[in-house]
PDB file of N, CA and C in Angstrom:
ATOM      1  N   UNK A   1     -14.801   4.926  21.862  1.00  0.00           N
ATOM      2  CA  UNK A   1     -14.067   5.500  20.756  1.00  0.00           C
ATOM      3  C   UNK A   1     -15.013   6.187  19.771  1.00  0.00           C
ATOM      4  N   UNK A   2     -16.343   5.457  19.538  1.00  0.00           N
ATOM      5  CA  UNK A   2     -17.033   6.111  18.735  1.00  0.00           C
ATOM      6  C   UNK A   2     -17.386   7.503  18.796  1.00  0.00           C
ATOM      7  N   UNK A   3     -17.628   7.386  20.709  1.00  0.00           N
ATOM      8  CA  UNK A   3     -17.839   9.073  21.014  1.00  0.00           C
ATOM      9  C   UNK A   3     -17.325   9.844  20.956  1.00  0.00           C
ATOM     10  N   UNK A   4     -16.006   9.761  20.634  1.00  0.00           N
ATOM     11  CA  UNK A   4     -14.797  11.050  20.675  1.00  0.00           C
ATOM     12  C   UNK A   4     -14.986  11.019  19.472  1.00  0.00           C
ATOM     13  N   UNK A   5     -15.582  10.271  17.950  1.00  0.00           N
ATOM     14  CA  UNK A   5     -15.074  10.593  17.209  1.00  0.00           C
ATOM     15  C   UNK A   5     -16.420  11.146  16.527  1.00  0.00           C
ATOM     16  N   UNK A   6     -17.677  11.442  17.106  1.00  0.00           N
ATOM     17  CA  UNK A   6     -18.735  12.006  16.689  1.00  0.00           C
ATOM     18  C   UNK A   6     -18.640  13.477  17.729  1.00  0.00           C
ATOM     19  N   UNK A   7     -18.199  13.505  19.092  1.00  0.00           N
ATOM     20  CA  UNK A   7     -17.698  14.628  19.792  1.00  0.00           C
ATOM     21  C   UNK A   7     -16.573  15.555  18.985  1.00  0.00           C
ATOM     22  N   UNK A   8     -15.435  14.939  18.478  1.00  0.00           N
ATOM     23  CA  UNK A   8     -15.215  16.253  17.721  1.00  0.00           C
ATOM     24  C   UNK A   8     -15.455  16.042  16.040  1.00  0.00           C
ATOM     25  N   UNK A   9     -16.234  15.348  15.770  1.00  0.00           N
ATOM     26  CA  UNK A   9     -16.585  15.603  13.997  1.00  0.00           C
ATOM     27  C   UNK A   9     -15.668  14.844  13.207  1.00  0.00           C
ATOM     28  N   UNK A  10     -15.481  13.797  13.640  1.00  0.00           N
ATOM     29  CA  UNK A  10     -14.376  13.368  12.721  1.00  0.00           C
ATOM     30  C   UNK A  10     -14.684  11.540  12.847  1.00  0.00           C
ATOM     31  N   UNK A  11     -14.548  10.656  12.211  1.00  0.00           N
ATOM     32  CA  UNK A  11     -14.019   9.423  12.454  1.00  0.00           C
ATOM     33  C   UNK A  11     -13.767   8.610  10.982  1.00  0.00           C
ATOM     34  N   UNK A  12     -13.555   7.503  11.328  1.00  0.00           N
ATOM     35  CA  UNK A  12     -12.780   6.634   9.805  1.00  0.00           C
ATOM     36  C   UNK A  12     -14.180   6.582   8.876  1.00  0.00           C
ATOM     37  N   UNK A  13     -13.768   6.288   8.173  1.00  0.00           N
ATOM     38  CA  UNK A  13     -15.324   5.719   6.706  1.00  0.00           C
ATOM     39  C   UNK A  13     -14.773   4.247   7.102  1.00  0.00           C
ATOM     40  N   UNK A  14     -16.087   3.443   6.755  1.00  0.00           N
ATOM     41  CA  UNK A  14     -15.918   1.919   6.847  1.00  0.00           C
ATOM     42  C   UNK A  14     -14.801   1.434   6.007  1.00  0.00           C
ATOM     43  N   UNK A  15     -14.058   0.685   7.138  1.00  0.00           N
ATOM     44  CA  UNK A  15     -12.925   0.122   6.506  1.00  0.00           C
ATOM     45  C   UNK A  15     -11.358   0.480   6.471  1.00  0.00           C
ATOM     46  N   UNK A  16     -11.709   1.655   7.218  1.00  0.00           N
ATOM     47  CA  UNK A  16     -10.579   2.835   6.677  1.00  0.00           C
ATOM     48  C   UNK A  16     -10.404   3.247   8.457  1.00  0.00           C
ATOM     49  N   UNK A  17      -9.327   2.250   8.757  1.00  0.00           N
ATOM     50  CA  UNK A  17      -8.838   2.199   9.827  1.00  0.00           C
ATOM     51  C   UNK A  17      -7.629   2.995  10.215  1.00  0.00           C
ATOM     52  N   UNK A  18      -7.014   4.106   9.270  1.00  0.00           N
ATOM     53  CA  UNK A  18      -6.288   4.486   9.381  1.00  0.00           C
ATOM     54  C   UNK A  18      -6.124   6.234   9.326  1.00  0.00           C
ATOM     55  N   UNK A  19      -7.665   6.350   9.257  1.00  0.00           N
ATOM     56  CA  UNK A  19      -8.400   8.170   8.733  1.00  0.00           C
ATOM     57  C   UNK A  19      -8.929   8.360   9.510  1.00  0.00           C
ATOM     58  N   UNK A  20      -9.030   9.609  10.133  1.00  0.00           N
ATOM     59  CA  UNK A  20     -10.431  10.362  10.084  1.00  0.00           C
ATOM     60  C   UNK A  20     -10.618  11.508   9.472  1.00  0.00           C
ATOM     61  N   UNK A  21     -11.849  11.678   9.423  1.00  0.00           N
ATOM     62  CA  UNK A  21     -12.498  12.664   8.685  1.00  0.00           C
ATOM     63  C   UNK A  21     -13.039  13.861   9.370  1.00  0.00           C
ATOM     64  N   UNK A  22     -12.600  15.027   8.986  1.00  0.00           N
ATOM     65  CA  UNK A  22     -12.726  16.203   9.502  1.00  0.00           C
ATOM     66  C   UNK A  22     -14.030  17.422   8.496  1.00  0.00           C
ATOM     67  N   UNK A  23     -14.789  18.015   9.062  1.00  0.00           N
ATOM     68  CA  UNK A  23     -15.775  18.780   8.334  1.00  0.00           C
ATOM     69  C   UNK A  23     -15.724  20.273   8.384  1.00  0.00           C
ATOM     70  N   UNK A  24     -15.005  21.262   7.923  1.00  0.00           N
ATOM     71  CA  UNK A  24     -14.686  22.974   8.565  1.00  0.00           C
ATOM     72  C   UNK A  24     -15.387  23.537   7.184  1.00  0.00           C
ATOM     73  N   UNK A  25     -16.390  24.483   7.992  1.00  0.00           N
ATOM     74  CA  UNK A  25     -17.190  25.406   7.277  1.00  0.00           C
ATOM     75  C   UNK A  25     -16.056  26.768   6.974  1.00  0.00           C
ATOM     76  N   UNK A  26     -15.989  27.257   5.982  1.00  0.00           N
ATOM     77  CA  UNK A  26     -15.262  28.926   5.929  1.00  0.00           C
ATOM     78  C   UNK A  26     -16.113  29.569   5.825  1.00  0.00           C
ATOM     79  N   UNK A  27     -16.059  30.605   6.903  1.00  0.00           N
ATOM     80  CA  UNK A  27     -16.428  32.322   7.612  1.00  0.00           C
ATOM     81  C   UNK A  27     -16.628  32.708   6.625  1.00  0.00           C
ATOM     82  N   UNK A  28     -15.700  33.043   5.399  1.00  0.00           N
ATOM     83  CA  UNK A  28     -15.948  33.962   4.495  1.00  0.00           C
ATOM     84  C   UNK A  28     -16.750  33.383   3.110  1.00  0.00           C
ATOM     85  N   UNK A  29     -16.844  32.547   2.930  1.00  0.00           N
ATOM     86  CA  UNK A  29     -17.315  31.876   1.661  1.00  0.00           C
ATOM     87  C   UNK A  29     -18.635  30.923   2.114  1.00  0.00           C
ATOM     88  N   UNK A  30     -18.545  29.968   3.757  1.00  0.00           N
ATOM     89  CA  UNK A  30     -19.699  28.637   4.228  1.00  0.00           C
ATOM     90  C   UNK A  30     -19.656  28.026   3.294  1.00  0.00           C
ATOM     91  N   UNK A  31     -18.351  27.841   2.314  1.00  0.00           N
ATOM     92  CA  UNK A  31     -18.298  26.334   1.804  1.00  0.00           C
ATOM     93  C   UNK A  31     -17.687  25.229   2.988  1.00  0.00           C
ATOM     94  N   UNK A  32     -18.513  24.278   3.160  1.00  0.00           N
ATOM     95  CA  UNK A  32     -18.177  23.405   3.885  1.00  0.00           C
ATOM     96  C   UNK A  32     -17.101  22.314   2.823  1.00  0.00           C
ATOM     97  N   UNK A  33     -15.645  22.092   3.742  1.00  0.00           N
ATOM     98  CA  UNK A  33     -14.994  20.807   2.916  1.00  0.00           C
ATOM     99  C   UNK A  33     -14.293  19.817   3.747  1.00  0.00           C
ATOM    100  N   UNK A  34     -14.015  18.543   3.289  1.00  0.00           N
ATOM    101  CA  UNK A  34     -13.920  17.655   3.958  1.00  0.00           C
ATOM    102  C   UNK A  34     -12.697  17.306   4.320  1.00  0.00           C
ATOM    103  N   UNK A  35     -12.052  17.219   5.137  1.00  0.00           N
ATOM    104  CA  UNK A  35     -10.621  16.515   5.371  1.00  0.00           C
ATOM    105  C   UNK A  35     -10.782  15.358   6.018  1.00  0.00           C
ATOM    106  N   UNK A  36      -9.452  14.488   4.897  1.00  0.00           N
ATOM    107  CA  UNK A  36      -9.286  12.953   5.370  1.00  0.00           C
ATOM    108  C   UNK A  36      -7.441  13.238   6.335  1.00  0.00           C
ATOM    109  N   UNK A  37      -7.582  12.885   7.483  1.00  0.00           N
ATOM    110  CA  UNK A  37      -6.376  12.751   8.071  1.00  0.00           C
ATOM    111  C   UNK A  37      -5.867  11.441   7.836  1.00  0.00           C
ATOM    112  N   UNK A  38      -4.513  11.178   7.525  1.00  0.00           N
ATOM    113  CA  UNK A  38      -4.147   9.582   7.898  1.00  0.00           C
ATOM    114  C   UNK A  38      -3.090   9.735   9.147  1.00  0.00           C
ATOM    115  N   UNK A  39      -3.568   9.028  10.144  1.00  0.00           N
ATOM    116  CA  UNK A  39      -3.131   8.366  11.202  1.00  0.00           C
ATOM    117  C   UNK A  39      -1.392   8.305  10.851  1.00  0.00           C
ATOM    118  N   UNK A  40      -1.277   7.715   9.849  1.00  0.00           N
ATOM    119  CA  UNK A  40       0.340   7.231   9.747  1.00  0.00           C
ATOM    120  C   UNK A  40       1.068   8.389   9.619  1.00  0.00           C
ATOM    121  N   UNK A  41       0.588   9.474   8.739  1.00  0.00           N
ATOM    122  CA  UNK A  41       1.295  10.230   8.457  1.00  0.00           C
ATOM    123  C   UNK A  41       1.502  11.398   9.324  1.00  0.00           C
ATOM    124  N   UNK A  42       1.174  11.128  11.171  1.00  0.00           N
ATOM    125  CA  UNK A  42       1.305  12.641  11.445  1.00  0.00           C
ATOM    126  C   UNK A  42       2.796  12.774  12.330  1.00  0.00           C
ATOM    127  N   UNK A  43       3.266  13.873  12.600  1.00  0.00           N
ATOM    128  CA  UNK A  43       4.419  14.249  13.086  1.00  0.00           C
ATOM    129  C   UNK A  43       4.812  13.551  14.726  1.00  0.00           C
ATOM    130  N   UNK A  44       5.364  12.999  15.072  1.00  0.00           N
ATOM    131  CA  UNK A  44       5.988  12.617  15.854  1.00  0.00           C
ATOM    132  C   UNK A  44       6.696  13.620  17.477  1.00  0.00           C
ATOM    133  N   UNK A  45       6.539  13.852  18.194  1.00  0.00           N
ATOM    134  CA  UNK A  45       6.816  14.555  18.870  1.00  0.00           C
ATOM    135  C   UNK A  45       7.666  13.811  20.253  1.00  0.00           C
ATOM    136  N   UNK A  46       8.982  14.224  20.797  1.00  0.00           N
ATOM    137  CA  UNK A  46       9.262  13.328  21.303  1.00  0.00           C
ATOM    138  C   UNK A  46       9.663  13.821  23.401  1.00  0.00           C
ATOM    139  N   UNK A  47       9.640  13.404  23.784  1.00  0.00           N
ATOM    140  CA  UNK A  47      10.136  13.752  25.065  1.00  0.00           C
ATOM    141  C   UNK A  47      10.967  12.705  25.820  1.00  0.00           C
ATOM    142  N   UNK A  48      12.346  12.869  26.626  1.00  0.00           N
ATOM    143  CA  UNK A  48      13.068  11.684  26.735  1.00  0.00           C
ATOM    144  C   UNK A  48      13.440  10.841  25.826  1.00  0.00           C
ATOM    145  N   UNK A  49      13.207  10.836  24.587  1.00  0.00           N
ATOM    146  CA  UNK A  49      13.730  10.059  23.710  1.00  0.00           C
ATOM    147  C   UNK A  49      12.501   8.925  23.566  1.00  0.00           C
ATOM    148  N   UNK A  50      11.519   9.222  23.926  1.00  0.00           N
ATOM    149  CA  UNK A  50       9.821   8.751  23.264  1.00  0.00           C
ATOM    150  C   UNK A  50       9.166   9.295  23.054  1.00  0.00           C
ATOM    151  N   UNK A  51       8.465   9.039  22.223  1.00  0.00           N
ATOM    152  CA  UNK A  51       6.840   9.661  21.025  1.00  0.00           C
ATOM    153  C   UNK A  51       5.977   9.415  22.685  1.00  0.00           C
ATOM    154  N   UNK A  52       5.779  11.064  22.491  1.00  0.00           N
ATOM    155  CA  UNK A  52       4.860  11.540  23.839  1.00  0.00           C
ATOM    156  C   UNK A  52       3.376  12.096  23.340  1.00  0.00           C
ATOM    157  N   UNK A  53       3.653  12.781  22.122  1.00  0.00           N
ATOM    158  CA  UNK A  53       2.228  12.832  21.060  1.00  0.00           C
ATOM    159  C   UNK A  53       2.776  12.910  19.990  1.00  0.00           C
ATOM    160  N   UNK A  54       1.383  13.344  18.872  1.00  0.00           N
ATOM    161  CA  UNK A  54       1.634  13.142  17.594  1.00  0.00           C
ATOM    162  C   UNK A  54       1.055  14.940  17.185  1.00  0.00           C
ATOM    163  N   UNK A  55       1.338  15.363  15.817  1.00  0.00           N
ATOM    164  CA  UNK A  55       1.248  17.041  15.274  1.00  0.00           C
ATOM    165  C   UNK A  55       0.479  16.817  14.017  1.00  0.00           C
ATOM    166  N   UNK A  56      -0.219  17.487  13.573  1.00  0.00           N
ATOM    167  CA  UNK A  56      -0.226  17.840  11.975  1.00  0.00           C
ATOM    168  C   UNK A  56      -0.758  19.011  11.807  1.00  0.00           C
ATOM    169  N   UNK A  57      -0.068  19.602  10.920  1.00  0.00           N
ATOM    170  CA  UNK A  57      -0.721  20.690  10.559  1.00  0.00           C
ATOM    171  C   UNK A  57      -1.273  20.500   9.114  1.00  0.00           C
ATOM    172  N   UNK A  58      -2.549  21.229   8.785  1.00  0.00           N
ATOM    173  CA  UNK A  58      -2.927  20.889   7.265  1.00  0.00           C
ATOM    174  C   UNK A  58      -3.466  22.142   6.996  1.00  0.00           C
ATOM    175  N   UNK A  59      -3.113  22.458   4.928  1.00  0.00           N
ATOM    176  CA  UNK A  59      -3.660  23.868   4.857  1.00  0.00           C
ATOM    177  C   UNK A  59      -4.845  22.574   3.724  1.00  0.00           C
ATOM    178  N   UNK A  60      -6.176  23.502   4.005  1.00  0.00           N
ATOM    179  CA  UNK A  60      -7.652  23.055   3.053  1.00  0.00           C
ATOM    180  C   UNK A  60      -7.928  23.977   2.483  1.00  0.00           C
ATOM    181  N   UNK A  61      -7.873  23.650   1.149  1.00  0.00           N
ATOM    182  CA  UNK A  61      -8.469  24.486  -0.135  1.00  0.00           C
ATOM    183  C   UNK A  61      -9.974  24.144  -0.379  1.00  0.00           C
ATOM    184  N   UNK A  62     -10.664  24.978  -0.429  1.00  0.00           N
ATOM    185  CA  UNK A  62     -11.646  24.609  -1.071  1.00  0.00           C
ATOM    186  C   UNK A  62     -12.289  24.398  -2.548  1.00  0.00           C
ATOM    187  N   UNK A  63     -12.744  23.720  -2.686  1.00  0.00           N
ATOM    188  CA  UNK A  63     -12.988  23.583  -4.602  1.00  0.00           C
ATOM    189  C   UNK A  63     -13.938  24.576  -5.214  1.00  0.00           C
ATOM    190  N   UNK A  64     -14.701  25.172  -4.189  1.00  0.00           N
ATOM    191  CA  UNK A  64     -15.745  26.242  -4.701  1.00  0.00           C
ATOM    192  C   UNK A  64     -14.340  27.545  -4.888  1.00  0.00           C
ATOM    193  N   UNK A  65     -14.743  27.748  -3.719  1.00  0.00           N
ATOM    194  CA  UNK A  65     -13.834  29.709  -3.414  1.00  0.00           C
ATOM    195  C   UNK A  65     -12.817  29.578  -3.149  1.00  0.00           C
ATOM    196  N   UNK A  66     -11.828  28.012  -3.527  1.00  0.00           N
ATOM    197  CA  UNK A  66     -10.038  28.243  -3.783  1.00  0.00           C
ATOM    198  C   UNK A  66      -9.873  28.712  -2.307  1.00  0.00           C
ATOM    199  N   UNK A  67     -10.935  29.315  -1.103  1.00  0.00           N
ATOM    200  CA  UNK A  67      -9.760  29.532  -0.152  1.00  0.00           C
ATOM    201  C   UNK A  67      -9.110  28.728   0.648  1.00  0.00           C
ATOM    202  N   UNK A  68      -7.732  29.179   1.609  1.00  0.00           N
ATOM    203  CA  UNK A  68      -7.118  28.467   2.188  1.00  0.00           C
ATOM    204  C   UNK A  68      -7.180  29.008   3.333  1.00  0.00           C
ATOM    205  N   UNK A  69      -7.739  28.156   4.539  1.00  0.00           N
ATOM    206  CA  UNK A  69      -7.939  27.333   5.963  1.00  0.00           C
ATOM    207  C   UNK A  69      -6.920  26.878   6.503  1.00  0.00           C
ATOM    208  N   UNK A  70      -5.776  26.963   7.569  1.00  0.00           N
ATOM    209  CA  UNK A  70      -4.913  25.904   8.083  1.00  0.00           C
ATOM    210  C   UNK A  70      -5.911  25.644   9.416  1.00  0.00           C
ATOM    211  N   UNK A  71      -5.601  24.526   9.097  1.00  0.00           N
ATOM    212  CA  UNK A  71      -6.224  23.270  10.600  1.00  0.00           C
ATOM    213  C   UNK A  71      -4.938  22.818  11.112  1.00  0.00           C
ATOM    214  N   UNK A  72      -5.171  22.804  12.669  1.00  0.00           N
ATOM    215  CA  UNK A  72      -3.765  22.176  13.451  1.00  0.00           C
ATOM    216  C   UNK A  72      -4.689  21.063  14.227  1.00  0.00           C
ATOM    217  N   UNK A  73      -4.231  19.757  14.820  1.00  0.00           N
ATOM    218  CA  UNK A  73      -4.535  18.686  15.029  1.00  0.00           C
ATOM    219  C   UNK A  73      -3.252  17.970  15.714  1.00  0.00           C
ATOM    220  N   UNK A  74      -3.171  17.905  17.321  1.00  0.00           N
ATOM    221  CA  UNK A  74      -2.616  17.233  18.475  1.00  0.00           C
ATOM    222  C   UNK A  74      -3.313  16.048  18.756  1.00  0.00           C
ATOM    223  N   UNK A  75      -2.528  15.191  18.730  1.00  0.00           N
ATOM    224  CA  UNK A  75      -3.333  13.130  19.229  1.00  0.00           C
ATOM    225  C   UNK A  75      -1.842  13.341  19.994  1.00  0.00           C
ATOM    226  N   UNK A  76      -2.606  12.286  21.167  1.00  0.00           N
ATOM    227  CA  UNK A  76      -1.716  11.397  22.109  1.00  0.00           C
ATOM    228  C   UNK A  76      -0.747  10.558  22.006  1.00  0.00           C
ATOM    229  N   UNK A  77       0.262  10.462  22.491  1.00  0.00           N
ATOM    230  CA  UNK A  77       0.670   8.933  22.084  1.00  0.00           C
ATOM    231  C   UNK A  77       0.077   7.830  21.583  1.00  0.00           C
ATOM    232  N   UNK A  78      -0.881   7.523  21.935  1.00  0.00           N
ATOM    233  CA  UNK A  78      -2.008   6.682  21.200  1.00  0.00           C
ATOM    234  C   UNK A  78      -2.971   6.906  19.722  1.00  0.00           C
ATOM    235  N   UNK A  79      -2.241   8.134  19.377  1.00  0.00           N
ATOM    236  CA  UNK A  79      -3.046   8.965  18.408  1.00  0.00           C
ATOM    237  C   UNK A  79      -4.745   9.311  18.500  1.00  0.00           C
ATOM    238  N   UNK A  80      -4.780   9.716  19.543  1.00  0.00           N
ATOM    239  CA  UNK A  80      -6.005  10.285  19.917  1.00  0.00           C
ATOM    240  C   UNK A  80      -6.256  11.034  20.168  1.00  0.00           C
ATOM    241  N   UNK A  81      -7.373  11.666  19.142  1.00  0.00           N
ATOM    242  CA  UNK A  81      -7.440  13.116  19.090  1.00  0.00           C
ATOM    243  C   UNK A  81      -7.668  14.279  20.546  1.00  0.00           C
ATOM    244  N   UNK A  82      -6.621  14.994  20.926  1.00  0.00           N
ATOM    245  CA  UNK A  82      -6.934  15.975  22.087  1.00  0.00           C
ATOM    246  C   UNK A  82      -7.195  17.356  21.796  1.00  0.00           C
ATOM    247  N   UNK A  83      -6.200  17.584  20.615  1.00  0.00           N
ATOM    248  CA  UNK A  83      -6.991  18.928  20.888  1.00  0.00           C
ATOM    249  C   UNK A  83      -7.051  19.317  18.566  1.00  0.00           C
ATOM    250  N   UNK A  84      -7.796  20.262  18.772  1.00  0.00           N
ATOM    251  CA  UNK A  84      -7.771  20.831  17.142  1.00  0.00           C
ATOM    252  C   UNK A  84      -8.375  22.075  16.794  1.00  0.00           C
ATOM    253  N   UNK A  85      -7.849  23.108  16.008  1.00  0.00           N
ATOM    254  CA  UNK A  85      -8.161  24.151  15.588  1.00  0.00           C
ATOM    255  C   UNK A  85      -7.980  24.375  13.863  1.00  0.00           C
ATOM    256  N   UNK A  86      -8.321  25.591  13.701  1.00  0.00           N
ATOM    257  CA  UNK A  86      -8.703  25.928  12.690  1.00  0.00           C
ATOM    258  C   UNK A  86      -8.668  27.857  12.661  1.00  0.00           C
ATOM    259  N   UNK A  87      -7.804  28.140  11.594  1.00  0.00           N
ATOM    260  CA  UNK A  87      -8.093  29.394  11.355  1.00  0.00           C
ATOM    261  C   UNK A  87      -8.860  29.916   9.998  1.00  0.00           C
ATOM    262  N   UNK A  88      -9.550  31.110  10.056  1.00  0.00           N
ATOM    263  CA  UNK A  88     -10.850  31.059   9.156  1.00  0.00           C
ATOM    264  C   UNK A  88     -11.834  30.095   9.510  1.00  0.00           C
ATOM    265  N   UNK A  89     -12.143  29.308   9.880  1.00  0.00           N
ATOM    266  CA  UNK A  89     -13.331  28.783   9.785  1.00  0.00           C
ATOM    267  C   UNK A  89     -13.628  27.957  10.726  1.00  0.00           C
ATOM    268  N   UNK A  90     -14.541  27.259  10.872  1.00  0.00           N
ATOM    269  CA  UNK A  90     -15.160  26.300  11.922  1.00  0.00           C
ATOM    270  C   UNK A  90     -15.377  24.790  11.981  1.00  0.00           C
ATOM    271  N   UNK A  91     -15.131  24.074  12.387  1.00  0.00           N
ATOM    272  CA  UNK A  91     -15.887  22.571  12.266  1.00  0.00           C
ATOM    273  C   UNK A  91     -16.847  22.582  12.745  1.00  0.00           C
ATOM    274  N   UNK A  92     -17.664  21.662  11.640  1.00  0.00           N
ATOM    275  CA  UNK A  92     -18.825  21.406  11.450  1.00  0.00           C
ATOM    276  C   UNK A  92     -19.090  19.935  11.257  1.00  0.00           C
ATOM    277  N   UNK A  93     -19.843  19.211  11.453  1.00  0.00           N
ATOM    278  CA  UNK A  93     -20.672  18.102  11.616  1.00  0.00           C
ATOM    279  C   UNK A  93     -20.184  17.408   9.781  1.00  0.00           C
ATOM    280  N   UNK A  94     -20.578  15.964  10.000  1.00  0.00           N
ATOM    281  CA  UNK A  94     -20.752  15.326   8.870  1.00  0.00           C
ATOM    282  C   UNK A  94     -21.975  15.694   7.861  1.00  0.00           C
ATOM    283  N   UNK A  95     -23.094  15.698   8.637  1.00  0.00           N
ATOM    284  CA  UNK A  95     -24.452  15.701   8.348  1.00  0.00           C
ATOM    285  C   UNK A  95     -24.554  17.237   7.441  1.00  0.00           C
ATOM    286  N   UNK A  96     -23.994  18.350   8.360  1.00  0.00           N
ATOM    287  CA  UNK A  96     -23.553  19.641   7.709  1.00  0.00           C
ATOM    288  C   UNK A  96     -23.080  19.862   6.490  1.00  0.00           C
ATOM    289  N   UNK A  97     -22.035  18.780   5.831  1.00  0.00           N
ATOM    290  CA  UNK A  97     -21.601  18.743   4.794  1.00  0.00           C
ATOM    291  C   UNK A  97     -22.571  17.276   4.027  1.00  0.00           C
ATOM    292  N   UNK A  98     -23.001  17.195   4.554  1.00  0.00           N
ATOM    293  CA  UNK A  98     -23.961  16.359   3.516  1.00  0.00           C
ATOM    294  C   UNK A  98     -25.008  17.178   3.019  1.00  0.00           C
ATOM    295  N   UNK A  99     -25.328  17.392   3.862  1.00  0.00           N
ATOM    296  CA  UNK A  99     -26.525  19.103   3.557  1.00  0.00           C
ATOM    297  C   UNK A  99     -26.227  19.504   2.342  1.00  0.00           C
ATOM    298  N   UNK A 100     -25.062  20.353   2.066  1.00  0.00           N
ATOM    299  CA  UNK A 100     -24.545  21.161   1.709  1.00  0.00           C
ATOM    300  C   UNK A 100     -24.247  20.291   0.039  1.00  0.00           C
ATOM    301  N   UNK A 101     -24.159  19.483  -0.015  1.00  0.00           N
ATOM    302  CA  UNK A 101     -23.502  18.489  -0.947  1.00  0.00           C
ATOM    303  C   UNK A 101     -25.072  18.171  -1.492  1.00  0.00           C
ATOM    304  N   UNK A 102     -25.802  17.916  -0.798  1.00  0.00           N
ATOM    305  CA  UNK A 102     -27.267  17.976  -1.506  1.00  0.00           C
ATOM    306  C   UNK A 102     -28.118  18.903  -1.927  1.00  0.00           C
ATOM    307  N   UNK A 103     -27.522  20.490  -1.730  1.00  0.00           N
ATOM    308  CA  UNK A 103     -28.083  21.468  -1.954  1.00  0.00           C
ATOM    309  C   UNK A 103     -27.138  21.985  -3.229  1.00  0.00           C
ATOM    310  N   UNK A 104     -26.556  21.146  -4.003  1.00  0.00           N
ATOM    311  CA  UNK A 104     -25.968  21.493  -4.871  1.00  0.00           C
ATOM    312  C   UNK A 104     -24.276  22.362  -4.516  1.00  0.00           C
ATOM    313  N   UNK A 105     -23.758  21.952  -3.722  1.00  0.00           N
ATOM    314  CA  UNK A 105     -22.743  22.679  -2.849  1.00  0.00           C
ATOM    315  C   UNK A 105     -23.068  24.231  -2.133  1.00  0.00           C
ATOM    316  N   UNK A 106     -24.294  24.606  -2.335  1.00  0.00           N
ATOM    317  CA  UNK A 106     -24.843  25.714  -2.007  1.00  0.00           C
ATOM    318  C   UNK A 106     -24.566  25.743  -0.617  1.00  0.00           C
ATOM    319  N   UNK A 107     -24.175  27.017   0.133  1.00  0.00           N
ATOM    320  CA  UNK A 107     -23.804  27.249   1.224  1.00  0.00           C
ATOM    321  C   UNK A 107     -25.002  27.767   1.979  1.00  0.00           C
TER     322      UNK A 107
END
């Protein structure tokens, strides 16, 4: 589990069994910002009359350059992450946004 969740950039903060954490750089600005997903809250998808996966879509503002990013994010029935995108910008690493957070938010 750990590996899927350093494979795509994301996993819980200690304790926090119910998040993960997502890192997307923007194209136009390389402010890197952070998204917390919660597990509970994503969309339900059903086939036969059972939850076959789970949806979310999320729009990310950034606090530097105000822009807006939508990220889409598919988990399994099990809520595990399969697939995820992003328009405008890219995911990026934890470490990436720590960088960035120590360089004074400097991109």
């Amino acid at each position: 589990m750990n590996i899927l969740r350093k494979l795509f950039g994301g996993g819980g903060a200690p304790g926090d069994g119910n998040g993960m954490y997502f890192y997307i750089r923007s194209r136009r600005s390389g402010e890197i910002i952070q998204l917390r997903l919660d597990l509970n809250q994503l969309s339900p998808e059903y086939e036969n009359e059972r939850v076959s996966s789970f949806y979310t879509r999320k729009t990310v503002v950034g606090q530097r350059s105000f822009e807006r990013l939508e990220a889409e994010f598919s988990f399994d029935s099990n809520k595990r992450l399969v697939n995820k995108s992003v328009t405008g910008g890219e995911f990026v690493t934890r470490d990436d946004w720590v960088a960035q957070q120590q360089n004074g938010g400097e991109a």
